[in-house]
C-alpha atoms as a PDB file:
ATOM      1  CA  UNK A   1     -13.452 -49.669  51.871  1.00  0.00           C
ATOM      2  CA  UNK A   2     -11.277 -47.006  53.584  1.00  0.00           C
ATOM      3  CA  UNK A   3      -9.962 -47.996  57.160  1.00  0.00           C
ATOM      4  CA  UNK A   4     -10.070 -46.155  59.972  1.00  0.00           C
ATOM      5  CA  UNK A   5      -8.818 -42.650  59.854  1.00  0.00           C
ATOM      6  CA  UNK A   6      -6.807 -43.815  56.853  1.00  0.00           C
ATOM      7  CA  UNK A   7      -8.744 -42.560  54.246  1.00  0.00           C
ATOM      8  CA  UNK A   8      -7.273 -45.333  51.691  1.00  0.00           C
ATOM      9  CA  UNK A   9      -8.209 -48.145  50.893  1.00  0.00           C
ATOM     10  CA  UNK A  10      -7.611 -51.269  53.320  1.00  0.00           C
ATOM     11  CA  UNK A  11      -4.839 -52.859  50.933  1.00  0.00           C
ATOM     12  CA  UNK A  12      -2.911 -49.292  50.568  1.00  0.00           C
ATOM     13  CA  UNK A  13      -2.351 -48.836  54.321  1.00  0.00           C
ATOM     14  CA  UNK A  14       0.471 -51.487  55.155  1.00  0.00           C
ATOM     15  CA  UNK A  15       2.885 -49.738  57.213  1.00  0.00           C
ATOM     16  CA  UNK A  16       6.747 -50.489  56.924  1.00  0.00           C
ATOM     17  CA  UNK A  17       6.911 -52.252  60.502  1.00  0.00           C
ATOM     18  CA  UNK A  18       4.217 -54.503  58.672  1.00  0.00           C
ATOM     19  CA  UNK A  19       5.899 -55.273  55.951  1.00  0.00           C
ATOM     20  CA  UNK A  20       9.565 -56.594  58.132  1.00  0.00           C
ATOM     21  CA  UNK A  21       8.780 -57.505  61.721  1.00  0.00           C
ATOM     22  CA  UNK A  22      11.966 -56.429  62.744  1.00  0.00           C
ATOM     23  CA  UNK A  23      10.745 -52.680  62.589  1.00  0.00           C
ATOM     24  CA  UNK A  24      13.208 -52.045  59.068  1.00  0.00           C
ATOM     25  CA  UNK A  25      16.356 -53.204  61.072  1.00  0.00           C
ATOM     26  CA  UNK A  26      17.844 -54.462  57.290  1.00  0.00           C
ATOM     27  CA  UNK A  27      18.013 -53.517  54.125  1.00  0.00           C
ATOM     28  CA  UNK A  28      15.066 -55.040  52.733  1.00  0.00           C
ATOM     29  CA  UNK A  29      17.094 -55.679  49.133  1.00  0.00           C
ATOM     30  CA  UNK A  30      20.829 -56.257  50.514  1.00  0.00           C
ATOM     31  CA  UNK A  31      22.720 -55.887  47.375  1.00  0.00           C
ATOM     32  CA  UNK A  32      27.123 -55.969  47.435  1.00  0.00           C
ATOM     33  CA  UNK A  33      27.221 -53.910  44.504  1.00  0.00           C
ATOM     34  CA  UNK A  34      31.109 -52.156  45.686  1.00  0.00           C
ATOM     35  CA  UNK A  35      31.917 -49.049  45.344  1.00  0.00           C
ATOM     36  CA  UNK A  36      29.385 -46.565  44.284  1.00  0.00           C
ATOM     37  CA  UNK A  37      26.371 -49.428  45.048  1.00  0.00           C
ATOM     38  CA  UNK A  38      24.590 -46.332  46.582  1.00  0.00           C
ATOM     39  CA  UNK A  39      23.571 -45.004  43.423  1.00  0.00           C
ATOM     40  CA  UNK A  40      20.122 -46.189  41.136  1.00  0.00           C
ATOM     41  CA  UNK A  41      17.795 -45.456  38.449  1.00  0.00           C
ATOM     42  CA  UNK A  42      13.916 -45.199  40.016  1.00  0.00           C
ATOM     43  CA  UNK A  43      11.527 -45.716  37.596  1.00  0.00           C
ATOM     44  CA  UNK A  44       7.881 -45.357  38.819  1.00  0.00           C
ATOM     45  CA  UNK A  45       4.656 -47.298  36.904  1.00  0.00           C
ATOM     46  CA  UNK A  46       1.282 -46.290  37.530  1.00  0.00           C
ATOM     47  CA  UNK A  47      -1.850 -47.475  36.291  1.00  0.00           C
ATOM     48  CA  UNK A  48      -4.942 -45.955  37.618  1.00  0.00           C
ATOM     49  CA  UNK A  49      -8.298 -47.701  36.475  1.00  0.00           C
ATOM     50  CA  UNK A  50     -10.880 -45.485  36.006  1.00  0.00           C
ATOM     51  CA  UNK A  51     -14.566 -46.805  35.592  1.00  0.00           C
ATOM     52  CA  UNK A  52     -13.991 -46.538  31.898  1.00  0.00           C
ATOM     53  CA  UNK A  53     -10.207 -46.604  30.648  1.00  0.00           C
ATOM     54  CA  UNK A  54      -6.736 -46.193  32.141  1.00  0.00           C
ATOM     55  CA  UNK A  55      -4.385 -43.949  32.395  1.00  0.00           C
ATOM     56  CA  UNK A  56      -0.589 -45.645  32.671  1.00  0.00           C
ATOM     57  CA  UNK A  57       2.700 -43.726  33.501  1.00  0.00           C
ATOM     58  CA  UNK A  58       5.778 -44.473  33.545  1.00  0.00           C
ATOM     59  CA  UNK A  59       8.403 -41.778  35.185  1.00  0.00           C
ATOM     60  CA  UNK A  60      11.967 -41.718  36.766  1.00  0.00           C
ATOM     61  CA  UNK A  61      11.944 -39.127  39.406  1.00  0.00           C
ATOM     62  CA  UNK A  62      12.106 -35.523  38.973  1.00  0.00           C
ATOM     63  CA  UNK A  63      11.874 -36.197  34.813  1.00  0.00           C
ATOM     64  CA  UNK A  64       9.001 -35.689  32.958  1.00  0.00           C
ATOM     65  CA  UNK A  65       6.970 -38.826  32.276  1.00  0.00           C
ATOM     66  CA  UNK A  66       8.547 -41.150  29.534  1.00  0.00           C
ATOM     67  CA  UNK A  67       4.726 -43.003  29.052  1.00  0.00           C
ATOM     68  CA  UNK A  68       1.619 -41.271  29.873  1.00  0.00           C
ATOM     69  CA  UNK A  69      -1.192 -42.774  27.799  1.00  0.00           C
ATOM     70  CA  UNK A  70      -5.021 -43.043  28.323  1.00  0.00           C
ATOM     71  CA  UNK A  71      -5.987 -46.792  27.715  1.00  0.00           C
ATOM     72  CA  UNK A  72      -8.858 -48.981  27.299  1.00  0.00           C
ATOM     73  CA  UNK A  73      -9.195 -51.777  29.923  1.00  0.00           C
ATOM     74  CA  UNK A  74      -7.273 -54.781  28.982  1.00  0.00           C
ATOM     75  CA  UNK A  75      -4.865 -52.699  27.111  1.00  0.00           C
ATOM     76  CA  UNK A  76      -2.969 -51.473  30.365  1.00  0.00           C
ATOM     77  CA  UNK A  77       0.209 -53.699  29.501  1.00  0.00           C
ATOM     78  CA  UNK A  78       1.286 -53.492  26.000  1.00  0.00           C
ATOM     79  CA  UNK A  79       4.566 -52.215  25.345  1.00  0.00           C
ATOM     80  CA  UNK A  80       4.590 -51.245  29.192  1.00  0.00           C
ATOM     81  CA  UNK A  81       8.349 -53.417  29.071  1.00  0.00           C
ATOM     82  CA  UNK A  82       9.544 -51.717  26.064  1.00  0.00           C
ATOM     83  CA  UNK A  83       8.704 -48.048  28.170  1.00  0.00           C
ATOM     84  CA  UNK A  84      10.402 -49.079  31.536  1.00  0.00           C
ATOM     85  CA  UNK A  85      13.419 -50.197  29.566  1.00  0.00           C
ATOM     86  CA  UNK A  86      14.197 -47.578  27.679  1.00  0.00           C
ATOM     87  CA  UNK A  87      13.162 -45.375  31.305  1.00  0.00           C
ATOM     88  CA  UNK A  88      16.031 -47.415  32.620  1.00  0.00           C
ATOM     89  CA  UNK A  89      18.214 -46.715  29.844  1.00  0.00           C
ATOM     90  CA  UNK A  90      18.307 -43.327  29.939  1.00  0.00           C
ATOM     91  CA  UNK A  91      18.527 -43.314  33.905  1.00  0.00           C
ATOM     92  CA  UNK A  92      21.500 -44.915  33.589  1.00  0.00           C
ATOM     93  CA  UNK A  93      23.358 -42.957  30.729  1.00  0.00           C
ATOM     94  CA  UNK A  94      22.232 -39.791  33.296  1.00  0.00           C
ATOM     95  CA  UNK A  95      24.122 -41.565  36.618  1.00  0.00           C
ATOM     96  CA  UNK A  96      28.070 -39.748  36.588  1.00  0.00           C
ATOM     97  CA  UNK A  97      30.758 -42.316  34.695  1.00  0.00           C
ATOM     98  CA  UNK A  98      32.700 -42.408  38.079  1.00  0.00           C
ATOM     99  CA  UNK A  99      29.807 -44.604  39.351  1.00  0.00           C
ATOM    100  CA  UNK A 100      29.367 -47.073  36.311  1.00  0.00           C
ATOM    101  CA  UNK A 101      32.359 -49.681  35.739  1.00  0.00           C
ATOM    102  CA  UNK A 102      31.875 -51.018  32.201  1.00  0.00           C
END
């Protein structure tokens, strides 16, 4: 059921100002990372049901998707961990050494 105008679906159509009553006046994940904290890997999973299998993607942003496999229902999450993971991996061997302390 779309709402009003919207044209998604009633659970999709959360504003921000929803989501923190004080309109986004914090961070909503405060981290103290020091220097160079400004910096992360995104790493996007989809799954979109369709009336007879999925389709599940995993992607960092602006690379090509690392996971993108049609599944049956019921099958959405296996090996979705071992995809993300290695999505992280390779985010972070991408981020410049001057930003990672080992």
């Amino acid at each position: 059921m779309a709402t009003k105008g919207s044209g998604l679906p009633r659970a999709l159509s959360l504003s921000w100002a929803s989501c923190d009553p004080a309109g986004m006046s914090k961070p909503l994940y405060p981290v103290e990372d020091g220097p160079g904290a400004g910096r992360y890997v995104d790493v996007v999973v989809r799954v979109m049901v369709g009336p007879r299998r999925s389709t599940v993607l995993v992607e960092r942003q602006g690379e090509p998707a690392s996971l993108y496999e049609t599944r049956e229902h019921g099958r959405e999450t296996d090996g979705l961990g071992d995809a993300v993971e290695a999505a992280v991996r390779e985010g972070l061997a991408r981020l410049p050494q001057s930003s990672r302390v080992e």
